[in-house]
Structures are given as structure tokens and as C-alpha cells.
C-alpha atoms as a PDB file:
ATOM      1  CA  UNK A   1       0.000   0.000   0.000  1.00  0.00           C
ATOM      2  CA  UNK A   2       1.418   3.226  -1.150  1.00  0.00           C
ATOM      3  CA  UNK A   3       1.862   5.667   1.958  1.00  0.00           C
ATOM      4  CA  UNK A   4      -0.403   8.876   0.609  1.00  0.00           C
ATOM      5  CA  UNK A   5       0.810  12.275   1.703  1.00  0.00           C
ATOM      6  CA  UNK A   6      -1.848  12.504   4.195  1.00  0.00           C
ATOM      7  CA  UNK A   7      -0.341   9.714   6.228  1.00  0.00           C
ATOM      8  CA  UNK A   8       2.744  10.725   5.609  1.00  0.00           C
ATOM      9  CA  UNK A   9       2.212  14.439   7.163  1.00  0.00           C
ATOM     10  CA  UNK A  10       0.480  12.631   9.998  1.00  0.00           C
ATOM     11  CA  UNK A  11       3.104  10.015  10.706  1.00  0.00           C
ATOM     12  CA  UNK A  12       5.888  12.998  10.039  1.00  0.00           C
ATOM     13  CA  UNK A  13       4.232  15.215  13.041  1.00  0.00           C
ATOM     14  CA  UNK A  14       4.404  12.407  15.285  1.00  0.00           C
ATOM     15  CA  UNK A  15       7.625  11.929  14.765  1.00  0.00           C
ATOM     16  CA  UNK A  16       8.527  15.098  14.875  1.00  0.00           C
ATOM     17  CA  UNK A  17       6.624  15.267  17.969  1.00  0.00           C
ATOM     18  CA  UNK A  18       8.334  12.223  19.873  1.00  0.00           C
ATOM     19  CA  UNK A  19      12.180  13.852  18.678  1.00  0.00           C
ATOM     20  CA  UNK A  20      11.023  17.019  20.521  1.00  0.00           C
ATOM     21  CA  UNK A  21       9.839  15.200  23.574  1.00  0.00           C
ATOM     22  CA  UNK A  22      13.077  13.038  23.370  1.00  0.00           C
ATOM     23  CA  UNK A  23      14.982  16.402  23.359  1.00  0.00           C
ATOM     24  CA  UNK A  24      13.275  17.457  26.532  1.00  0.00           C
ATOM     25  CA  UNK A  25      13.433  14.457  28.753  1.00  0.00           C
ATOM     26  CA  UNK A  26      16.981  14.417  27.409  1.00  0.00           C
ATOM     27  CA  UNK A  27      17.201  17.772  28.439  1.00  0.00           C
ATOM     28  CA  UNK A  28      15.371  17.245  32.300  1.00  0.00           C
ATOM     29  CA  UNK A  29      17.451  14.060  32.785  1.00  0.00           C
ATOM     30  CA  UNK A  30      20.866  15.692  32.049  1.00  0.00           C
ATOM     31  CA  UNK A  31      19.857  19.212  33.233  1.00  0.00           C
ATOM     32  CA  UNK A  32      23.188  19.994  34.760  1.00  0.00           C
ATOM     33  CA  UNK A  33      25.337  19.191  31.257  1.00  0.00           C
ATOM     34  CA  UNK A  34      24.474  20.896  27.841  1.00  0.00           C
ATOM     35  CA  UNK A  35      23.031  18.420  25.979  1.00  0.00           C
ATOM     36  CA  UNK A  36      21.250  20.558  23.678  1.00  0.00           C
ATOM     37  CA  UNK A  37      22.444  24.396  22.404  1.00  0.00           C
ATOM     38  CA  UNK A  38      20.463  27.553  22.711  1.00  0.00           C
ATOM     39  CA  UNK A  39      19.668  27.209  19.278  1.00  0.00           C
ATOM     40  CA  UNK A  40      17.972  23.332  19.038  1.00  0.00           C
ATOM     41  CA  UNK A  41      14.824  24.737  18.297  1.00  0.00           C
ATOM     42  CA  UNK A  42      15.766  26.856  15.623  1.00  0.00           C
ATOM     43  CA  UNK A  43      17.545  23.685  13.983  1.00  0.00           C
ATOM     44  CA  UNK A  44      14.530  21.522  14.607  1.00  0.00           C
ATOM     45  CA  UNK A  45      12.241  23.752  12.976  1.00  0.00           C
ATOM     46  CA  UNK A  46      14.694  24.263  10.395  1.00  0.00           C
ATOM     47  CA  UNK A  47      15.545  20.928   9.451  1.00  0.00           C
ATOM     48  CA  UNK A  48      11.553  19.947  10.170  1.00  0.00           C
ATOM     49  CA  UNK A  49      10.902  22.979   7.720  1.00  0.00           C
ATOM     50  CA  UNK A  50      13.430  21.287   4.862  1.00  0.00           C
ATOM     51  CA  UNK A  51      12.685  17.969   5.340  1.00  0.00           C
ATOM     52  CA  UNK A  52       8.937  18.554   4.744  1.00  0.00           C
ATOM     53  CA  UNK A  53       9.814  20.468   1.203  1.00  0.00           C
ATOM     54  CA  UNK A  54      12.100  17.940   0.102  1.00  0.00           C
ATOM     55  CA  UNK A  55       9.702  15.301   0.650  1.00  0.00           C
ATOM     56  CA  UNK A  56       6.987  17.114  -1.037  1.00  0.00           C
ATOM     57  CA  UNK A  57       9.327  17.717  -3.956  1.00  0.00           C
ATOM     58  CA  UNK A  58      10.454  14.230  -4.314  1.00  0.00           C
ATOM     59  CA  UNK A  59       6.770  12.781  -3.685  1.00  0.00           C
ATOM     60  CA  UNK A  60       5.942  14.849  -6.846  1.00  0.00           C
ATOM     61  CA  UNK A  61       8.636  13.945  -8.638  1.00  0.00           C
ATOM     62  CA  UNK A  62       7.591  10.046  -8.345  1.00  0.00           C
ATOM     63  CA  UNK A  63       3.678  10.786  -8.836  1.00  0.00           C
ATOM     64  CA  UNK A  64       4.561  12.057 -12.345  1.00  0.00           C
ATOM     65  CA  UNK A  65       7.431   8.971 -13.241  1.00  0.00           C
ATOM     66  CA  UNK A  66       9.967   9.085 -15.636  1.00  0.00           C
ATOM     67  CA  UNK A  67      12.973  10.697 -15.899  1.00  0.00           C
ATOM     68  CA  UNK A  68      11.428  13.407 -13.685  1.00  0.00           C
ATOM     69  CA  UNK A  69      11.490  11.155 -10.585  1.00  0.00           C
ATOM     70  CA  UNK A  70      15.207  10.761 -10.011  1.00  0.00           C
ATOM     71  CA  UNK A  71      15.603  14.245 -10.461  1.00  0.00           C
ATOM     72  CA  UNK A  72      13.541  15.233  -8.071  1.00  0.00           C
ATOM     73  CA  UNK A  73      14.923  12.867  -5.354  1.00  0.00           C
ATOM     74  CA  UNK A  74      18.304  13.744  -5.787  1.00  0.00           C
ATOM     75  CA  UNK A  75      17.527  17.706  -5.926  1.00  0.00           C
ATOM     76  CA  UNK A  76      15.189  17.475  -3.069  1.00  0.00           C
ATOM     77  CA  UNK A  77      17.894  15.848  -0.704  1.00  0.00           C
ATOM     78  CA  UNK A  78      20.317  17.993  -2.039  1.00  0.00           C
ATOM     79  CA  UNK A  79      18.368  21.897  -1.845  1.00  0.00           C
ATOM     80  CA  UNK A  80      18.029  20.393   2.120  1.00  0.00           C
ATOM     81  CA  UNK A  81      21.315  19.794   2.986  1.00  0.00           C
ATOM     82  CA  UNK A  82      22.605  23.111   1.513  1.00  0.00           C
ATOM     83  CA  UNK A  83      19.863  25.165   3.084  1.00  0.00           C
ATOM     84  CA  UNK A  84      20.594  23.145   6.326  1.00  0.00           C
ATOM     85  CA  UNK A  85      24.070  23.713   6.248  1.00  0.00           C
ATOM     86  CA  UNK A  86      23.801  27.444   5.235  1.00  0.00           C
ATOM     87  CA  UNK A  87      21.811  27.780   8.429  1.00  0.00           C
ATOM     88  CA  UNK A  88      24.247  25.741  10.699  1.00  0.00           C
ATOM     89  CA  UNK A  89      26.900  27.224   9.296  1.00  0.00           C
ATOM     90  CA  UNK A  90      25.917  31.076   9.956  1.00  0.00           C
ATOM     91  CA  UNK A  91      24.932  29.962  13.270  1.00  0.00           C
ATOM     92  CA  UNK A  92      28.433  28.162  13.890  1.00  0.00           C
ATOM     93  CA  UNK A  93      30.156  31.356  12.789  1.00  0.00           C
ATOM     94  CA  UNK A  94      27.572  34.227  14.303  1.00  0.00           C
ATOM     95  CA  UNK A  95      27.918  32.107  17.916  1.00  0.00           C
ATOM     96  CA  UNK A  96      31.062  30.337  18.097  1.00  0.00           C
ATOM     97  CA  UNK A  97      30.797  29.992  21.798  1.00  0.00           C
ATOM     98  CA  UNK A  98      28.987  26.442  20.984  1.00  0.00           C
ATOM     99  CA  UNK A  99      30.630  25.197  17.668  1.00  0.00           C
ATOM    100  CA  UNK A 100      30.819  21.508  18.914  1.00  0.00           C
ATOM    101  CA  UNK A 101      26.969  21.484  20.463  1.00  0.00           C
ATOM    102  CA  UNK A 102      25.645  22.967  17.695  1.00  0.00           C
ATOM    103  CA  UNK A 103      27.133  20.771  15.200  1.00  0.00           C
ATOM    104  CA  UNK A 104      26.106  17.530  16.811  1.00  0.00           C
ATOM    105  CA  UNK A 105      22.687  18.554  17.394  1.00  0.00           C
ATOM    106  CA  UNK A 106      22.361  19.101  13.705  1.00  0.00           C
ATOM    107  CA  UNK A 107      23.715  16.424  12.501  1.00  0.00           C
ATOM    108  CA  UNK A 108      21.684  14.281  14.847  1.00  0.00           C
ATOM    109  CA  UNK A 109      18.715  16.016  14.141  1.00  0.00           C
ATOM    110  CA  UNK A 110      19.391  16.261  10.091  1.00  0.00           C
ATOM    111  CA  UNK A 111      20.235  12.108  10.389  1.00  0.00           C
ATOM    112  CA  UNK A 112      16.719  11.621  12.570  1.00  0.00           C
ATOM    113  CA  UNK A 113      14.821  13.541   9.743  1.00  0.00           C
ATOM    114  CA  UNK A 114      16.726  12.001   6.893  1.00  0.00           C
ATOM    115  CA  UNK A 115      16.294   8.768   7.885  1.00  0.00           C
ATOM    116  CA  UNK A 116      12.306   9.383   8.127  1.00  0.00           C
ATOM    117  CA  UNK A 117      11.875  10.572   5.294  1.00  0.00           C
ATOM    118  CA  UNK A 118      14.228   7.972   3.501  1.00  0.00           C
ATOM    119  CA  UNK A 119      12.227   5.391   5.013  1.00  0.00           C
ATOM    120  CA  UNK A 120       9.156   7.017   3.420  1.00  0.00           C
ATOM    121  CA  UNK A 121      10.394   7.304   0.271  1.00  0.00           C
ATOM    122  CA  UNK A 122      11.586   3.646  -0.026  1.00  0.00           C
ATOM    123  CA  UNK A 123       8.449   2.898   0.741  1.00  0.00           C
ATOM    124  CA  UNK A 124       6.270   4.275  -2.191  1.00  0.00           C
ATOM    125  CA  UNK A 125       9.112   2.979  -4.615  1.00  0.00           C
ATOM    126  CA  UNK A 126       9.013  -0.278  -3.267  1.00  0.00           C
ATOM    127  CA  UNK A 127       4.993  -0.196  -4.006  1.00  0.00           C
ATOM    128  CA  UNK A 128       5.358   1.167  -6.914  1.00  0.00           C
ATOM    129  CA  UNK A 129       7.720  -0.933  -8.205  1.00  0.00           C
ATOM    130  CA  UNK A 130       5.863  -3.924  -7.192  1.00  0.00           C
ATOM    131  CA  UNK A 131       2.327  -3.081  -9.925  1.00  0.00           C
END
């Protein structure tokens, strides 16, 4: 069964929605350490914000078939990790105080995401591969 995007948006918010709770128990449990930087948020919505358009772009792209498909895979996971790192990177150099923080948080989130959304897109190839 081919996932349709309104699953897809619904499973998406709840993951999105167990990574943020994650984030804050991680947070409570190791309140003394920095676990997460003063910007998480802003990379969580950011790479949320990405992940969503690439997915949308690369959904399309296999709706219409062809030729078209691949492209729109490859540019969709591409566009988000250049706007991803042009955002981690101007944070990195506008608050160097936290280079290290910063950079694992995105990458962890940006892997989390990825991975999601991978899994998602597998999915409706595999499908539609198999008719």
C-alpha cells in the first residue's frame, strides 16, 4: 500500500513530535550538562521545515514517473542539505561559543529527519515498483 501524503504528514508530526519530547526528557534528565544548544529549536524547525519540502518535492517527482522522478529525489535531498548547512553554518560562525553542540545537534537532528523521510520514500518505490 502506497503511503499517501496525508499519512505521511500525519506520521511525520508524530515523529517530529516524539524527537522534541526526546529532546526534553533528554534535556530534564541531564539538566546539569548541555546536551542541547540555545539554538535546538531553531535547527529543529529548520531541518523539520526542509525535510517537509524535500519530501513534497520528491513525492511529486515520483507521482509524475519518468525521468522526472530521479531528479527530483536527488535535488530534493540535495536543496536540504545546503539550506541546512547554510543555516548551521551562519549559526556556527555568528555564535562560536557552541561550535561543537551545535554541530552535533544538527547532525543528529538532520540524520533523525533524513532517515524518516528515507524510510518514506523507499516505501512508495518499493509499491510502486511492485504493480
Amino acid at each position: 500500500m502506497v503511503m499517501g501524503l496525508g499519512r505521511f504528514i500525519l506520521y511525520y508530526h508524530l515523529f517530529a513530535l516524539f524527537v522534541a519530547l526526546l529532546a526534553l526528557a533528554l534535556q530534564r534528565l541531564f539538566g546539569e550538562s548541555d546536551l542541547l544548544s540555545p539554538h535546538f529549536w531553531l535547527l529543529f524547525v529548520v531541518v523539520f521545515t526542509f525535510t517537509l519540502a524535500a519530501y513534497l518535492m520528491s513525492d511529486y517527482g515520483i507521482r509524475k514517473g519518468g525521468e522526472l522522478s530521479i531528479y527530483s529525489l536527488i535535488g530534493g535531498l540535495f536543496i536540504k542539505l545546503f539550506a541546512c548547512l547554510a543555516v548551521v553554518a551562519f549559526l556556527i560562525i555568528k555564535f562560536p561559543e557552541n561550535k561543537m553542540l551545535t554541530a552535533f545537534n544538527f547532525f543528529s537532528l538532520y540524520l533523525l529527519f533524513t532517515l524518516f523521510e528515507l524510510i518514506c520514500l523507499l516505501r512508495n518505490l518499493r509499491d510502486q515498483n511492485q504493480t
